[in-house]
N, C-alpha and C. Protein backbone atom coordinates (compact mmCIF):
# COMPACT_ATOMS: atom_id res chain seq x y z
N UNK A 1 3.57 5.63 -7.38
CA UNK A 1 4.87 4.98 -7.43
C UNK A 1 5.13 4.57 -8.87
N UNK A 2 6.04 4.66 -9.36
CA UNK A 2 6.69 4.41 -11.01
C UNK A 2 7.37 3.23 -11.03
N UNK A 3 7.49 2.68 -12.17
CA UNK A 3 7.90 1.72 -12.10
C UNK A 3 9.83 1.45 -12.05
N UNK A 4 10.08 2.67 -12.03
CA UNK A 4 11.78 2.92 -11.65
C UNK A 4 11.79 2.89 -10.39
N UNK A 5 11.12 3.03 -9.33
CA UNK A 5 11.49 3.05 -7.74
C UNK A 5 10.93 1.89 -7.55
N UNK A 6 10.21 1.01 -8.10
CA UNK A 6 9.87 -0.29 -8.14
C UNK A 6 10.98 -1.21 -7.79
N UNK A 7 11.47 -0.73 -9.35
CA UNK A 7 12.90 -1.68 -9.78
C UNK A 7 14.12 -1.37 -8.80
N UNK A 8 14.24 0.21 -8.81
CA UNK A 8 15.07 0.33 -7.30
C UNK A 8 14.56 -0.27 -6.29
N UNK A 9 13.30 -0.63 -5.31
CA UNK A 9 13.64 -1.48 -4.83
C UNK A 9 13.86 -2.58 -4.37
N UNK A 10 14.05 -3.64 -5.56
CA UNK A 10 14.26 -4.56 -6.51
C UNK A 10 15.99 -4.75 -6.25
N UNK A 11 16.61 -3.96 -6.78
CA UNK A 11 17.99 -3.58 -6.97
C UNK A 11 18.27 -3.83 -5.47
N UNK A 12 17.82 -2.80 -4.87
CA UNK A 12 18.50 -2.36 -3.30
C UNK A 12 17.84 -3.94 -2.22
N UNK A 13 17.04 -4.66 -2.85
CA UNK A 13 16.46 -6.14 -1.96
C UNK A 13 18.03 -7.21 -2.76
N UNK A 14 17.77 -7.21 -3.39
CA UNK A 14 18.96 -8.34 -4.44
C UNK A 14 20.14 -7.94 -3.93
N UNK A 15 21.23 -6.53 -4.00
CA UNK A 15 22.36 -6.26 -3.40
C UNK A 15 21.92 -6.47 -1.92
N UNK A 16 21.54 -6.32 -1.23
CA UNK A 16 21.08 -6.61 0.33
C UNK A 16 21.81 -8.07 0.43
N UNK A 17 20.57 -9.02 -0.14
CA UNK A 17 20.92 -10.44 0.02
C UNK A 17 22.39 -11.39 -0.59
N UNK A 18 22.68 -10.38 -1.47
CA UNK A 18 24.21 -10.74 -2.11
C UNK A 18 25.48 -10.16 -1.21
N UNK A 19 25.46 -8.71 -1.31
CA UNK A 19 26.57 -8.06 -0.46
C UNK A 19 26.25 -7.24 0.42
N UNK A 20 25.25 -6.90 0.71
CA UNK A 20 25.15 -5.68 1.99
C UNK A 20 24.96 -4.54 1.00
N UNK A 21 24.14 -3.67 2.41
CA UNK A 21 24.13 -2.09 1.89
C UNK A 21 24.79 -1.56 3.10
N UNK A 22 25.22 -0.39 2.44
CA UNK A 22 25.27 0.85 2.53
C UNK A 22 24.44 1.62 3.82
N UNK A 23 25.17 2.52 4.90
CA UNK A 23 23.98 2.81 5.71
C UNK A 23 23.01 4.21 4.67
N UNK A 24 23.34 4.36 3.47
CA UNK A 24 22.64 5.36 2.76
C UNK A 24 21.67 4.68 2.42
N UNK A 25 22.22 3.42 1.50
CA UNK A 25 21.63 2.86 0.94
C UNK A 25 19.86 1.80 1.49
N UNK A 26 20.03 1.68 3.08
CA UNK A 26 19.37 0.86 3.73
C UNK A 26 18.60 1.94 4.03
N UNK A 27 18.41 3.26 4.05
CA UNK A 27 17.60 4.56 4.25
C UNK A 27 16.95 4.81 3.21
N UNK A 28 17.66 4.70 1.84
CA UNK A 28 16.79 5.00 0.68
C UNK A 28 15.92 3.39 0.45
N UNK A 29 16.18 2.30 0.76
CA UNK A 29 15.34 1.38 0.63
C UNK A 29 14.32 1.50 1.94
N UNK A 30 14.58 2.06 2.78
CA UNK A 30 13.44 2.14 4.10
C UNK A 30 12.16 2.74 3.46
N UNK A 31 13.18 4.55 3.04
CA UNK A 31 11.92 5.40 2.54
C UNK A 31 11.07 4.66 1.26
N UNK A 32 11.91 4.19 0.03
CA UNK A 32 11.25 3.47 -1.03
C UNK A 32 10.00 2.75 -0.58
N UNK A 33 10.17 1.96 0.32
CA UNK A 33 9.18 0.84 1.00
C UNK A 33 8.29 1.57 1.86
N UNK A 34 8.36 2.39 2.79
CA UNK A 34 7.51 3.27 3.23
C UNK A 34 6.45 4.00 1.78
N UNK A 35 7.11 4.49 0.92
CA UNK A 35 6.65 5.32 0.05
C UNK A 35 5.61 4.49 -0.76
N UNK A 36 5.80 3.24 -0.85
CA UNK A 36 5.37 2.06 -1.63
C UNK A 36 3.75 1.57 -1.27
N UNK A 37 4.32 1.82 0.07
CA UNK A 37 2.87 1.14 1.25
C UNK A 37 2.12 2.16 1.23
N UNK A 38 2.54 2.96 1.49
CA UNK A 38 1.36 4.26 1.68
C UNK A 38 0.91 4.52 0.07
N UNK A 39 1.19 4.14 -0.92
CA UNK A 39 0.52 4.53 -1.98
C UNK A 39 -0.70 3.05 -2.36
N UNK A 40 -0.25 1.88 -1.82
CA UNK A 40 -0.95 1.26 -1.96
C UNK A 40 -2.04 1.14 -0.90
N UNK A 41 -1.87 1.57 0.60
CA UNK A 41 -2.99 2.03 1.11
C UNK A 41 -3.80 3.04 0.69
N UNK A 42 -3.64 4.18 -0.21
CA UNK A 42 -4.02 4.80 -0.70
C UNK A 42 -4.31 4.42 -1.99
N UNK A 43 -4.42 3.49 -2.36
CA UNK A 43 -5.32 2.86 -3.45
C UNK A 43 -6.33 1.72 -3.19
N UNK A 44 -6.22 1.18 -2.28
CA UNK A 44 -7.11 0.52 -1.40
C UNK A 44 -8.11 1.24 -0.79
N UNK A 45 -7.58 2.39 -0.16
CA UNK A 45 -8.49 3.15 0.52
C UNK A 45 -9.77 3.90 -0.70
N UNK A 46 -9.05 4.18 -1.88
CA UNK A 46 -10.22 4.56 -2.66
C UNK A 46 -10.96 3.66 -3.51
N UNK A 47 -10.15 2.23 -3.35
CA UNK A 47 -10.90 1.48 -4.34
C UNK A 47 -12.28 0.68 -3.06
N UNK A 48 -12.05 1.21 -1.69
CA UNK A 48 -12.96 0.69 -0.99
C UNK A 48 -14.15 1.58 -0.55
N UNK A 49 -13.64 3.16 -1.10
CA UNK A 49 -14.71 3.93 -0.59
C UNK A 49 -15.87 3.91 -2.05
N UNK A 50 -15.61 3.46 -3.12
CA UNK A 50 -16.28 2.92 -4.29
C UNK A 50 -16.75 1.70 -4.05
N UNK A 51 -16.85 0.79 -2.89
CA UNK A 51 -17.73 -0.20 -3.14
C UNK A 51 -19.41 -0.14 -2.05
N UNK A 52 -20.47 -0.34 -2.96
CA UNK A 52 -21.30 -0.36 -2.32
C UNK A 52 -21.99 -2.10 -1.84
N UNK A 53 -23.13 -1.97 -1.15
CA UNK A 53 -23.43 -3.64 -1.16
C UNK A 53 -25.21 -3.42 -1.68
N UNK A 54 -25.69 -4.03 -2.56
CA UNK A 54 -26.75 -4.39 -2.85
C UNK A 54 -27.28 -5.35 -2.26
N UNK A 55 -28.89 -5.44 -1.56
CA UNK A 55 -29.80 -5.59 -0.25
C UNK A 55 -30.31 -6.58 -1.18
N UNK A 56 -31.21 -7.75 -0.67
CA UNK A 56 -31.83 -8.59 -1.36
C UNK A 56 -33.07 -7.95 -1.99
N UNK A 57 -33.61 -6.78 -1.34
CA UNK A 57 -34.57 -6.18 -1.89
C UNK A 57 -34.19 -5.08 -2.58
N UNK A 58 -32.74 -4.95 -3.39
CA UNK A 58 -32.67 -4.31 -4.44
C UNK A 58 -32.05 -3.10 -4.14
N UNK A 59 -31.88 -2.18 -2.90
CA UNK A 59 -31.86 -1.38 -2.61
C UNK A 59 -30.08 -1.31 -2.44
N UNK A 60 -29.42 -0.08 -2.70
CA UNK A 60 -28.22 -0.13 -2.48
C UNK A 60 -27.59 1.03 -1.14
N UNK A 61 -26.21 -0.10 -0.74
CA UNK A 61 -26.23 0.87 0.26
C UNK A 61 -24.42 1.35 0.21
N UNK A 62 -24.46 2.40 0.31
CA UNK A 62 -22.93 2.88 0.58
C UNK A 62 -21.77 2.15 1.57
N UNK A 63 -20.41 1.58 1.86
CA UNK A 63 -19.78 1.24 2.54
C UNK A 63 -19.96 2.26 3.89
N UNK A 64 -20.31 1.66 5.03
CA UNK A 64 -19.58 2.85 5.79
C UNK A 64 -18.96 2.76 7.08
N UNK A 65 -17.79 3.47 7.72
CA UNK A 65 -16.87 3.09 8.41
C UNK A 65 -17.62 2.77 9.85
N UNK A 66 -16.87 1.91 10.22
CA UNK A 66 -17.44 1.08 11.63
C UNK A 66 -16.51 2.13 12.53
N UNK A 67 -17.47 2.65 13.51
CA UNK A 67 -16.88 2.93 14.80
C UNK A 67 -15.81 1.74 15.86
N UNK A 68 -14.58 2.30 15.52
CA UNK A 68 -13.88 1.04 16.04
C UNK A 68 -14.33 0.41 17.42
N UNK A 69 -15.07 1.18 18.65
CA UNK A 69 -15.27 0.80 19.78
C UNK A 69 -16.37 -0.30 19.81
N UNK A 70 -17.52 -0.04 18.21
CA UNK A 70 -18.45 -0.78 17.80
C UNK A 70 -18.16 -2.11 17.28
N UNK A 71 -18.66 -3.56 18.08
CA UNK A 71 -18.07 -4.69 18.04
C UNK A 71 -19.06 -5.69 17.60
């Protein structure tokens, strides 16, 4: 995400709360915000598959995904 679709939607939150949008306009701020989230889950997601945890006895161990049924 760049920092121009940022500011668009910046722009398209501020006209919202002042005068209304547009039914175009409330679509291109949907997708913006959709587009937004998924890049930051996707930076989360890799900044978490880079973390490991170090054991008191020194030894390191890789993150790894929990079987969701596993509680």
């Amino acid at each position: 995400m760049n920092s121009e679709n940022i500011k668009r939607i910046n722009e398209l939150y501020h006209k919202s709360k002042n005068e209304g949008l547009t039914e175009e306009e409330k679509k291109e701020q949907k997708k913006l915000r959709e587009d937004y989230i998924a890049n930051i889950r996707r930076n989360l997601r890799g900044t978490l598959e880079n973390v490991s945890f170090v054991n008191p006895d020194g030894s390191v161990e890789p993150v790894v995904k929990k079987d969701s049924k596993e509680v």
